[in-house]
N, C-alpha and C. Protein backbone atom coordinates (compact mmCIF):
# COMPACT_ATOMS: atom_id res chain seq x y z
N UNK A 1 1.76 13.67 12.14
CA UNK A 1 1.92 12.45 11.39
C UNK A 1 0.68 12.25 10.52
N UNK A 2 1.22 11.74 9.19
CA UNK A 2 -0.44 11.72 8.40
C UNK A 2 -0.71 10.03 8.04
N UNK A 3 -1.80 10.09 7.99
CA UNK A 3 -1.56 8.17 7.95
C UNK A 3 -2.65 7.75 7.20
N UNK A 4 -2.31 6.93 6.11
CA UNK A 4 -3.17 6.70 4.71
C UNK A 4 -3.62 5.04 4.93
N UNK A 5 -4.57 4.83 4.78
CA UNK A 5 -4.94 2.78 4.77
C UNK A 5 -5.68 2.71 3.02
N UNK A 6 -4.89 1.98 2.44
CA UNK A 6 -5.32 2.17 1.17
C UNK A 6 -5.21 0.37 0.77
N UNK A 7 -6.83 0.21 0.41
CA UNK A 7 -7.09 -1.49 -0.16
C UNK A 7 -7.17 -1.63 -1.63
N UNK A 8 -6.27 -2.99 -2.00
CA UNK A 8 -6.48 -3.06 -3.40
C UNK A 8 -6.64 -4.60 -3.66
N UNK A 9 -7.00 -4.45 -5.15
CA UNK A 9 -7.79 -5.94 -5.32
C UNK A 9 -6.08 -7.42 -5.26
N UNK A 10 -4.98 -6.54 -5.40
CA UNK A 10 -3.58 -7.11 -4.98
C UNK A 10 -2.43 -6.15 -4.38
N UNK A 11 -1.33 -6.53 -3.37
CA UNK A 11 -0.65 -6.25 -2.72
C UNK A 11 0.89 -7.22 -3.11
N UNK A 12 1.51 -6.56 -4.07
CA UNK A 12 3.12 -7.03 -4.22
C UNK A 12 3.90 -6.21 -3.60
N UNK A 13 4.72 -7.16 -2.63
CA UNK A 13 5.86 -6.56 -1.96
C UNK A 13 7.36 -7.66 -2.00
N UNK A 14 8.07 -7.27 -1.36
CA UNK A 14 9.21 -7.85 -1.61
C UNK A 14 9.11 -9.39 -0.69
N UNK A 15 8.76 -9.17 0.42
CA UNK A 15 8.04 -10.58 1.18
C UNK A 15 6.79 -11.28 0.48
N UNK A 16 6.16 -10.99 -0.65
CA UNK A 16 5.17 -11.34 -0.88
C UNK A 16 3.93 -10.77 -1.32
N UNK A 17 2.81 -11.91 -2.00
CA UNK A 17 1.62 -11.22 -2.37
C UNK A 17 0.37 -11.65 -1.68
N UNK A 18 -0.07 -10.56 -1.98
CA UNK A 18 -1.66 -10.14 -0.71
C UNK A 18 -2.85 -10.36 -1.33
N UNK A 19 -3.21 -11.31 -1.64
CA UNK A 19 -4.82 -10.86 -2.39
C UNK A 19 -6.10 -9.82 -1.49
N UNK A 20 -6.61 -9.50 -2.11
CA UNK A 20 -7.28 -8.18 -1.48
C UNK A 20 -6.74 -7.44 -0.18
N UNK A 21 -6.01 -6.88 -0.16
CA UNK A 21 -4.53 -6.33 0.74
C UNK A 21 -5.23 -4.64 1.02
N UNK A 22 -4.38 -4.46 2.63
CA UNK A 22 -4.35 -3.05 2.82
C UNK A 22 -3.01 -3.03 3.15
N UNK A 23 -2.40 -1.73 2.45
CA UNK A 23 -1.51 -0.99 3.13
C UNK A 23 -1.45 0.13 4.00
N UNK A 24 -0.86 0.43 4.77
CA UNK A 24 -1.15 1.35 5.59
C UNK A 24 0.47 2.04 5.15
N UNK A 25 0.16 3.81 5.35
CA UNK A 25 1.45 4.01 5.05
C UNK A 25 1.36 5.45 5.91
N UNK A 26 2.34 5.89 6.58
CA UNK A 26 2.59 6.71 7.73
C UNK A 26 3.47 7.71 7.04
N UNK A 27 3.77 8.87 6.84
CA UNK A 27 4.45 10.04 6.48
C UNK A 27 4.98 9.43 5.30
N UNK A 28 4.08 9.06 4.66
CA UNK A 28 4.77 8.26 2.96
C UNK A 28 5.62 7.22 3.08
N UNK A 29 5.81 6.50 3.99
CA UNK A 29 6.56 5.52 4.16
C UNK A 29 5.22 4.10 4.73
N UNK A 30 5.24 2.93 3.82
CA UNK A 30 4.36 1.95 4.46
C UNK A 30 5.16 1.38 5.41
N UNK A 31 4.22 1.20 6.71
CA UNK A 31 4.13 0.78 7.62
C UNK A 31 3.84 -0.45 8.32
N UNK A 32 2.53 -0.74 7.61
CA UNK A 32 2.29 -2.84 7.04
C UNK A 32 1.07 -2.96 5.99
N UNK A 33 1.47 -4.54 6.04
CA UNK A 33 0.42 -4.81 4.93
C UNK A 33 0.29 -5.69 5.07
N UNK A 34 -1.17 -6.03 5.12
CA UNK A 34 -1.97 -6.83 5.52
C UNK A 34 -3.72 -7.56 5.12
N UNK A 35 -3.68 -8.53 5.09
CA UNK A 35 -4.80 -9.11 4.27
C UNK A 35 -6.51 -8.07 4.45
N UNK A 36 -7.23 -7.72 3.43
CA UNK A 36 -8.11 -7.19 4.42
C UNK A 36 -9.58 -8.62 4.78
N UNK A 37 -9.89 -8.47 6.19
CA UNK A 37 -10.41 -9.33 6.29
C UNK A 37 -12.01 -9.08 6.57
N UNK A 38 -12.31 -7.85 6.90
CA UNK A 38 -13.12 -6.54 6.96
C UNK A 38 -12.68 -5.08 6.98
N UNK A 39 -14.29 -4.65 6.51
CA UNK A 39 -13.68 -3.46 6.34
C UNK A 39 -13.37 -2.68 7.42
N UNK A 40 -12.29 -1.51 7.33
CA UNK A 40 -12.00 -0.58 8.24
C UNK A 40 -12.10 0.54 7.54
N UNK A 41 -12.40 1.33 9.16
CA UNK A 41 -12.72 2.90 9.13
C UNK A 41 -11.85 3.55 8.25
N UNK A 42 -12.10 4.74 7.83
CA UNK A 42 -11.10 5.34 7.18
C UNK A 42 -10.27 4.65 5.87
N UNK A 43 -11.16 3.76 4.75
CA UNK A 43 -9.95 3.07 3.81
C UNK A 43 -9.79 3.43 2.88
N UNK A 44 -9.14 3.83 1.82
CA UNK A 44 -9.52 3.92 0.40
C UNK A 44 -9.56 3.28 -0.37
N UNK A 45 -9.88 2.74 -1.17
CA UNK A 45 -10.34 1.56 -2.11
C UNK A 45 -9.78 1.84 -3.44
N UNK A 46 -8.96 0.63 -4.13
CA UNK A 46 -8.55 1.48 -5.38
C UNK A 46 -8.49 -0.42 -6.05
N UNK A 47 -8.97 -0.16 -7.20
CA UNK A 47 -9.23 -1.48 -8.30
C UNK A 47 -7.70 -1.40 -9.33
N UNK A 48 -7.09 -2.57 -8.61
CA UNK A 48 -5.73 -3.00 -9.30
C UNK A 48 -4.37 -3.42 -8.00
N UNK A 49 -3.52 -2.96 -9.14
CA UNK A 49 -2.35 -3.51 -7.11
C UNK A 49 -1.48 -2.41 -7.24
N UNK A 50 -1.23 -2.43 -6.21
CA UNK A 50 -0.04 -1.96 -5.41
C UNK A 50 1.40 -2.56 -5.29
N UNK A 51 2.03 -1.54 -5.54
CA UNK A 51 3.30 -2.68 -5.72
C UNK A 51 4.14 -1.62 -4.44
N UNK A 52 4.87 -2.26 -3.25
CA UNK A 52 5.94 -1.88 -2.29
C UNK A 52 7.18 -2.41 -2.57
N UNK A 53 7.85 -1.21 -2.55
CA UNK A 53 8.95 -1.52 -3.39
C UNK A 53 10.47 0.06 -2.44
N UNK A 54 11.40 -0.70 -2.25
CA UNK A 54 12.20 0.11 -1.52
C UNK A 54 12.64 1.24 -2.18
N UNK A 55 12.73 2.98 -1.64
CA UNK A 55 13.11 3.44 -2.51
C UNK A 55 15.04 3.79 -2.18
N UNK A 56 15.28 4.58 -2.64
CA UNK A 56 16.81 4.53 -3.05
C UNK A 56 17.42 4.89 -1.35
N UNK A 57 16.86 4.97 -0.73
CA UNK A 57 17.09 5.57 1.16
C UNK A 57 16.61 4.24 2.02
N UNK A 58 16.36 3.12 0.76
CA UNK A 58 15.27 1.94 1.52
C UNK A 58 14.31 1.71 2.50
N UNK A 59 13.68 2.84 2.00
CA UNK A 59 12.46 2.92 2.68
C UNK A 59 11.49 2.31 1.88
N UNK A 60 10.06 1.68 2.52
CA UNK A 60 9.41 0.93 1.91
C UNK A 60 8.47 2.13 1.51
N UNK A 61 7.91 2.08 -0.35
CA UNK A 61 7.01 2.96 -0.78
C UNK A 61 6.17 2.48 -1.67
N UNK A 62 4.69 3.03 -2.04
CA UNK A 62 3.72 1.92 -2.46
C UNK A 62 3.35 2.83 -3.85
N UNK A 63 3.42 1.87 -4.84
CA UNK A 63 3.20 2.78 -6.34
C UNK A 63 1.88 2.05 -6.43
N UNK A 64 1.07 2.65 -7.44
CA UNK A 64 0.04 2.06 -8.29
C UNK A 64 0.44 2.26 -9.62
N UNK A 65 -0.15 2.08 -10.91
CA UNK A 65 0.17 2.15 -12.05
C UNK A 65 1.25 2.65 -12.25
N UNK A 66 2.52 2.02 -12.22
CA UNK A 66 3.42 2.23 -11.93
C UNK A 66 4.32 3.94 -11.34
N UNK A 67 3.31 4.63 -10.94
CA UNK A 67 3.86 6.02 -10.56
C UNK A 67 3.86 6.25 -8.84
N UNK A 68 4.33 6.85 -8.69
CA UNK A 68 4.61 6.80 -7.07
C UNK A 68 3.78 8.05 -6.71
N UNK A 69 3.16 8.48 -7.80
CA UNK A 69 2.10 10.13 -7.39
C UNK A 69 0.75 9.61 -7.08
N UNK A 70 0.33 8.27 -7.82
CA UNK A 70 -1.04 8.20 -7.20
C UNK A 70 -0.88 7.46 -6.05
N UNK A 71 -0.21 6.31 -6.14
CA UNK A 71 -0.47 5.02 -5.02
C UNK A 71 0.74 5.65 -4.22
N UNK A 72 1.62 6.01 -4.03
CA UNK A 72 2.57 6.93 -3.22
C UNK A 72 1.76 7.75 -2.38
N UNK A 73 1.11 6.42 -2.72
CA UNK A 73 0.32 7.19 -1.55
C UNK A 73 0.37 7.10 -0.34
């Protein structure tokens, strides 16, 4: 299993928005998302948002500038 925690300065999802937000996302599929309130081990940091958004199997998946290759992540 590979497992990504990636923080951005916003978090849009279909429940809602995150100001300074981590997602966590497990075999390319996010897992949760959640305010960050400190930092954690292992994060990556990326300046802009994230948008979670279901893909066509409705699974939840996290784009950045609108491409699913970087923040797909």
């Amino acid at each position: 299993m590979t497992m990504r925690r990636i923080a951005a300065n916003v978090v849009l999802a279909p429940e809602g928005r995150t100001e300074q937000g981590v997602v966590t996302i497990e075999n390319g599929v996010v897992s949760s998302i959640m305010p960050l309130k400190e930092e954690l081990p292992m994060t990556e940091w990326y300046v802009g948002t994230i948008v979670v958004k279901p893909d066509s199997e409705g699974k939840r998946r996290a784009y950045m500038d609108g491409k699913i290759g970087r923040a797909h992540v």
